[in-house]
Protein backbone atom coordinates (compact mmCIF):
# COMPACT_ATOMS: atom_id res chain seq x y z
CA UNK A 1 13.88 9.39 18.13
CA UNK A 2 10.25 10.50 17.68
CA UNK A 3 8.34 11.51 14.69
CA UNK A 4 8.66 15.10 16.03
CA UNK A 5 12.27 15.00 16.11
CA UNK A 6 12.64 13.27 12.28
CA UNK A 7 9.46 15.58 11.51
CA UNK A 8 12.27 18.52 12.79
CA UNK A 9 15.25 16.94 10.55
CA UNK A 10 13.21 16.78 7.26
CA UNK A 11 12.91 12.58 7.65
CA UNK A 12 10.43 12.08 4.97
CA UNK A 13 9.52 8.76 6.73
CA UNK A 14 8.77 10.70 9.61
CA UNK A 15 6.91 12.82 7.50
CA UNK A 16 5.02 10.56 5.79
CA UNK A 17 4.13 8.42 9.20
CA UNK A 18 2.87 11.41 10.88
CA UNK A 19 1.02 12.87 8.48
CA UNK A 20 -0.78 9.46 7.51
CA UNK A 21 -1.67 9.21 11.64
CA UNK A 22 -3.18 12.68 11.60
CA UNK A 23 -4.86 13.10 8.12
CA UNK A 24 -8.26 11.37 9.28
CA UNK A 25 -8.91 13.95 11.79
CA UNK A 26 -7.65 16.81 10.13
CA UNK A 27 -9.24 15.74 7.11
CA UNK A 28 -12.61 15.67 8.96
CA UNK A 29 -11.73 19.63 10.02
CA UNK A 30 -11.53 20.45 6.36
CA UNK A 31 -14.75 18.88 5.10
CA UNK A 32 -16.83 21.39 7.29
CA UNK A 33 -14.95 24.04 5.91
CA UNK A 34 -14.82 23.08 2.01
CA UNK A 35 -17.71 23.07 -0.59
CA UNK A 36 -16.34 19.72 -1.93
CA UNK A 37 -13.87 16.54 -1.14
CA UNK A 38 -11.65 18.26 -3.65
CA UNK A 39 -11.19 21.37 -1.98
CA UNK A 40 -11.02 19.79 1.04
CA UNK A 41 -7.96 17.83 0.39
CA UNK A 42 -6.01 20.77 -1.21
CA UNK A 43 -7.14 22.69 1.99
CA UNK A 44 -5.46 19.75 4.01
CA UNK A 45 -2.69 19.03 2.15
CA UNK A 46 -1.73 23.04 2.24
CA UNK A 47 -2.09 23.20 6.67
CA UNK A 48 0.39 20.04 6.46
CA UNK A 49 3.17 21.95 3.95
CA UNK A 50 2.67 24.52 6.66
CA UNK A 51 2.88 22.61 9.33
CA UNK A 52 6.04 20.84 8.36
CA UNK A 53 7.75 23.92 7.11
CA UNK A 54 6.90 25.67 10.66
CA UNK A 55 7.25 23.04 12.94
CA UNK A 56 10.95 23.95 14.19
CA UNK A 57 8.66 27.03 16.04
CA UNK A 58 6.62 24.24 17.88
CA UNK A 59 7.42 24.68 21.50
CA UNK A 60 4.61 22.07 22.97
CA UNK A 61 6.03 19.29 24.96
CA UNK A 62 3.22 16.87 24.74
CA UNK A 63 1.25 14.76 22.31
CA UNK A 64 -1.80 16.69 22.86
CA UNK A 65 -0.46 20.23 22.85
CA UNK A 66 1.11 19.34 19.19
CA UNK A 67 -2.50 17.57 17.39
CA UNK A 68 -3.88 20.83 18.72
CA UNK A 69 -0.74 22.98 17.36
CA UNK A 70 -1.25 21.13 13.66
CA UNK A 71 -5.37 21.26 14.41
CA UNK A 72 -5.38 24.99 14.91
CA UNK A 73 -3.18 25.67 11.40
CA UNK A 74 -5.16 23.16 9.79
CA UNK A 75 -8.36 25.19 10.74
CA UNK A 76 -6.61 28.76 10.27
CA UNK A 77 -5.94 27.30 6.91
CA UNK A 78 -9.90 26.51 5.98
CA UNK A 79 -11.12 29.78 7.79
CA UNK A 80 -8.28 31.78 5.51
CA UNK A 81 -9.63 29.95 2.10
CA UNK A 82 -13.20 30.16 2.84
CA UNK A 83 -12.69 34.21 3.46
CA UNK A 84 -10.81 34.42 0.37
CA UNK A 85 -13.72 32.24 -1.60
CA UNK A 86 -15.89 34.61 -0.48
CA UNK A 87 -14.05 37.74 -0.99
CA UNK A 88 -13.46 36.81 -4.59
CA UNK A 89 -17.16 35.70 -5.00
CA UNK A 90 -18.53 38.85 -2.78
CA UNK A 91 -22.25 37.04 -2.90
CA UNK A 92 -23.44 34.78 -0.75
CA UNK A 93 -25.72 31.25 -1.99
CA UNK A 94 -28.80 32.01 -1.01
CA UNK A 95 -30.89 29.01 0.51
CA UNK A 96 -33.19 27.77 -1.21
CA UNK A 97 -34.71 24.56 -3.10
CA UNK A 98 -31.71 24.16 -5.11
CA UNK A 99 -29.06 23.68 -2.08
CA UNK A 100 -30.97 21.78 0.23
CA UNK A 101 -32.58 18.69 -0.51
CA UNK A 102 -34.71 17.09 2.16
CA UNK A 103 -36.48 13.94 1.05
CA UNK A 104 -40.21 14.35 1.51
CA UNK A 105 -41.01 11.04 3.18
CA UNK A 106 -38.98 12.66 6.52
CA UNK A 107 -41.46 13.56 8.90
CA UNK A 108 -40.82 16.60 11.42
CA UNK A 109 -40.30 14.05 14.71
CA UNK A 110 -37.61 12.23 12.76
CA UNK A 111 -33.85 12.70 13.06
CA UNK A 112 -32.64 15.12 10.73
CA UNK A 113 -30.04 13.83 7.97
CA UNK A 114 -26.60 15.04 8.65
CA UNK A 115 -25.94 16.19 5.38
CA UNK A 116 -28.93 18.01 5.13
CA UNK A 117 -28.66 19.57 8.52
CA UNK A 118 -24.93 20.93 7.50
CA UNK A 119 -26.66 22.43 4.20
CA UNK A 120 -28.66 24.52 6.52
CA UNK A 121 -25.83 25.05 8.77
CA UNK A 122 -23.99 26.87 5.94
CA UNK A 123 -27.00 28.63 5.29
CA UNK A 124 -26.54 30.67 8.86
CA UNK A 125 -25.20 33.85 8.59
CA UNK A 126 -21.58 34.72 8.03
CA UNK A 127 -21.18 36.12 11.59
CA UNK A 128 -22.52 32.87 13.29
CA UNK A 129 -21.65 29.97 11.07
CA UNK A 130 -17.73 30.04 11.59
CA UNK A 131 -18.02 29.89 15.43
CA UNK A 132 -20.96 27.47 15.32
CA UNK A 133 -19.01 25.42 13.55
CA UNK A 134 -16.23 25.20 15.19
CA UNK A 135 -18.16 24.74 18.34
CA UNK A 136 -20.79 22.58 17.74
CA UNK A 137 -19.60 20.33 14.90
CA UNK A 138 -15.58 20.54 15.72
CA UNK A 139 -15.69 20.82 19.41
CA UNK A 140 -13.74 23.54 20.24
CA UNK A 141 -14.21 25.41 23.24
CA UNK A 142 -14.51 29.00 23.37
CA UNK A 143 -11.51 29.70 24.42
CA UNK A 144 -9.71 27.82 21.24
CA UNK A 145 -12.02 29.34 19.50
CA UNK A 146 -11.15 32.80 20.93
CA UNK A 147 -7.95 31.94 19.95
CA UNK A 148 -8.71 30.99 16.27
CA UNK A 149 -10.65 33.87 15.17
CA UNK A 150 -9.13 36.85 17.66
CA UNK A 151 -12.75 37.47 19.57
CA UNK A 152 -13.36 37.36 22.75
CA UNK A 153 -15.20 34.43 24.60
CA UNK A 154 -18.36 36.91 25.85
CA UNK A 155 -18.93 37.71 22.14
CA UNK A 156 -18.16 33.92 20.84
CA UNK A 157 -20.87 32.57 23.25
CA UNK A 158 -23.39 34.89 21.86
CA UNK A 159 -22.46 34.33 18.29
CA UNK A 160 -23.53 30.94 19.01
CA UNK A 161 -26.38 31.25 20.69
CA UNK A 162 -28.12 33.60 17.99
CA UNK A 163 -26.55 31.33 15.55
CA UNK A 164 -28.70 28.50 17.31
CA UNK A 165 -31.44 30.80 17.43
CA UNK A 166 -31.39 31.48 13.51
CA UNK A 167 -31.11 27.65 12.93
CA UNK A 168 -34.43 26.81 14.80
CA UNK A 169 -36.03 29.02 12.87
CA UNK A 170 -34.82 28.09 9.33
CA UNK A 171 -35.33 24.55 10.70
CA UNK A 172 -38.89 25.21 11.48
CA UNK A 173 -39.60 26.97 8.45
CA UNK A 174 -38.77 23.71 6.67
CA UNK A 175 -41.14 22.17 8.82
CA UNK A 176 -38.23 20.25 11.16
């Protein structure tokens, strides 16, 4: 018996052992998506209930093919909220002073923070920041990603590179 198979026949232990193997990962997913830990979680915690109420429709026959099966509803889930956050907001945080904070002694040669370099990253524009994300802090490739969002790969790759192209240049003009 795996934990796919008790996963299938509502085993709460299975339940309970695969969801505590995957949660780092797919909690890691959720954090680029979310505004806080908080969020995140609930954003988790919802892909799983989906997961294990859909996972009789799993077809996959391999290890890999499932992670990426629970990975792609955990990220459909985060894409779905963040769309709705913003629908309901219909504004957009603007950058500025108040949402990044970059401590002065950095000097432009040094490595950027990572938490300040994802502040700017969800500065980018609507159009580029999903797919950069997914690309370049996730590591999807385009074709997952083609998958995820319904575009097509030609139009992905581009969305990234103009998304790259729009992060130099807010990088620069905070002197990075």
């Amino acid at each position: 018996m795996t934990l796919l198979d008790g996963c299938r026949r509502n085993d709460r232990l299975s339940q309970n052992k695969l969801f505590d193997e995957l949660m780092p990962q797919m909690m890691k997913i959720c954090r680029r998506y979310c505004v806080d830990e908080d969020e995140a979680k609930d954003c988790m915690i919802e892909g799983f209930e989906k997961m294990f109420e859909s996972i009789h429709n799993f077809k996959g026959k391999t290890e890999q093919s499932f992670r990426c099966w629970v990975k792609r509803i955990i990220l459909n889930g985060c894409i779905s909220k963040y769309r709705r956050k913003t629908l309901e907001r219909n504004i957009f945080t603007p950058i500025n002073e108040d949402t990044i904070s970059i401590k002065s002694d950095i000097k432009p040669s040094s490595r950027v923070e990572y938490e300040d370099l994802l502040k700017v990253i969800d500065g980018l524009s609507d159009c580029y920041r999903e797919v950069f994300k997914m690309k370049e802090i996730i590591g999807m490739d385009y074709k997952e990603i083609s998958k995820v969002t319904g575009k097509c790969e030609s139009t992905i790759r581009s969305q990234i590179n103009r998304g790259k192209k729009e992060l130099r240049k807010m990088l620069n003009t905070i002197n990075y």
